[in-house]
Protein backbone atom coordinates (compact mmCIF):
# COMPACT_ATOMS: atom_id res chain seq x y z
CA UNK A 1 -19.82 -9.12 20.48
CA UNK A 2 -21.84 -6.80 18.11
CA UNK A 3 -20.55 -6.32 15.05
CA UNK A 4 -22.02 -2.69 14.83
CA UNK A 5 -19.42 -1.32 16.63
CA UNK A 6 -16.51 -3.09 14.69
CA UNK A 7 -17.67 -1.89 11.48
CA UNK A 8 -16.43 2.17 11.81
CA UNK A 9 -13.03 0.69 12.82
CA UNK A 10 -13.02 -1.94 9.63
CA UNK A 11 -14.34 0.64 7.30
CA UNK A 12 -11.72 2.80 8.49
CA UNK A 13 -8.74 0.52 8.30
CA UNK A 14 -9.64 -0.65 4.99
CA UNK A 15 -9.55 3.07 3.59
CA UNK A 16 -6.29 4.30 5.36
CA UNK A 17 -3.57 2.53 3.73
CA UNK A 18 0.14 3.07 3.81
CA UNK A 19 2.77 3.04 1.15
CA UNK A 20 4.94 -0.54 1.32
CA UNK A 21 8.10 -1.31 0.08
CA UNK A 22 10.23 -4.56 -0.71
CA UNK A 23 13.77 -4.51 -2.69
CA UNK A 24 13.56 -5.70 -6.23
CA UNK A 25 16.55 -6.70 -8.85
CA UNK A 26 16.80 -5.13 -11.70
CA UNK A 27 17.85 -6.64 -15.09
CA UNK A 28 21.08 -5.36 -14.85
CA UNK A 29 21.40 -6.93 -11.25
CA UNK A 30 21.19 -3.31 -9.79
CA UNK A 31 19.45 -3.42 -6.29
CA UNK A 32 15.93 -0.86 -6.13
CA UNK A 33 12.51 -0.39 -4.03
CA UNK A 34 9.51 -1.53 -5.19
CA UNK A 35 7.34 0.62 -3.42
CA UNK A 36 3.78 0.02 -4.13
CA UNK A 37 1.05 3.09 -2.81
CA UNK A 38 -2.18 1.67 -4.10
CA UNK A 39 -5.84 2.51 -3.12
CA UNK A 40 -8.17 4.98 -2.52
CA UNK A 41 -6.06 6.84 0.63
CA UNK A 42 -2.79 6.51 -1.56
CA UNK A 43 -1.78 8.68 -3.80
CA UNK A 44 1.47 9.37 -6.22
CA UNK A 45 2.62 11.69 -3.82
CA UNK A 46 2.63 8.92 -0.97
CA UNK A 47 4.91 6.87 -3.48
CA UNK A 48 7.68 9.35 -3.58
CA UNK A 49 7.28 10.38 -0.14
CA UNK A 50 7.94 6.01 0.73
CA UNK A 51 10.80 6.52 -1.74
CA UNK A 52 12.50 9.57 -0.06
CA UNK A 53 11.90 7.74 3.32
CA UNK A 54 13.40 4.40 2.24
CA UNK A 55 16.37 6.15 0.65
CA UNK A 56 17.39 7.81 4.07
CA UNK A 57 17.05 11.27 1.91
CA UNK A 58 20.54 10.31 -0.05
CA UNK A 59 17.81 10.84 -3.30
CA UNK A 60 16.70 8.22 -5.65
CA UNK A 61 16.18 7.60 -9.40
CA UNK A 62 12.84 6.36 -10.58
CA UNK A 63 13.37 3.17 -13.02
CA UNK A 64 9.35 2.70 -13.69
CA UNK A 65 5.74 3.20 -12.50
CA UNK A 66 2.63 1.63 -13.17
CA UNK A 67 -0.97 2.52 -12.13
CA UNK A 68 -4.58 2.71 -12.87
CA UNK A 69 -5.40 5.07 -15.34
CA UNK A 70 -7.88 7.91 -14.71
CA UNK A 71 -11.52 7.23 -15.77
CA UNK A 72 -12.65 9.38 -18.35
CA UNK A 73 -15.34 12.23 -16.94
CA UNK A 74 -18.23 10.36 -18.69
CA UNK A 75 -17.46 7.24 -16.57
CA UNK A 76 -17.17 8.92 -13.26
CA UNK A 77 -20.25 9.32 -11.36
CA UNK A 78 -21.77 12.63 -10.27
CA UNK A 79 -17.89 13.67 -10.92
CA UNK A 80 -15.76 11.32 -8.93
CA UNK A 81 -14.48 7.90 -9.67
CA UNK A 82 -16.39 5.57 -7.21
CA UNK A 83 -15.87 1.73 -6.78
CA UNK A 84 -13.11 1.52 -8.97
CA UNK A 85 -9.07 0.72 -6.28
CA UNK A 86 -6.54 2.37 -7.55
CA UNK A 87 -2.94 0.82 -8.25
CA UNK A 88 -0.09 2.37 -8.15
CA UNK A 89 3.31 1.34 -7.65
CA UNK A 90 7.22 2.58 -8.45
CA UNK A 91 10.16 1.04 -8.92
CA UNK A 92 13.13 3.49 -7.88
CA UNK A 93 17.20 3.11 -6.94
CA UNK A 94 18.70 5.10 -3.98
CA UNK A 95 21.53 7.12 -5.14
């Protein structure tokens, strides 16, 4: 097979992501999503939106996040952030 034609589709895959979830335990033995939205295709917004979905839109309350920080403009190059994957993940309880 030639790989040329295999590497659009790769390329592609590895940049569209999806949001995934898996249920976590809180300290206080409380049941909650951890919902993790990293990468360059992700965003916070895709977070809440996995949140909203998992919680069958009853609502939820957001216990934590974590995430890459934003670069500062004088380590971005030519004004955007490149090479650097993005984390970002949430830890929320349906209501």
């Amino acid at each position: 097979m030639n790989m040329n034609k295999w590497l659009p589709l790769i390329a592609v895959l590895m940049l569209s992501g999806c949001a995934t979830s898996e249920t976590a335990y809180l300290n206080n033995g409380e049941q909650g999503l951890s919902i993790d939205c990293s990468g360059e295709a992700n965003s916070w917004a895709t977070c809440y939106e996995k949140a909203d979905a998992s919680c069958a839109g009853t609502g939820y309350r957001i216990v934590g996040t974590d995430g890459t920080p934003q670069p500062k403009e004088s380590d971005k190059t030519l004004g955007v952030d490149v090479g650097n994957y993005k984390t970002r993940s949430v830890l929320v309880v349906c209501k």
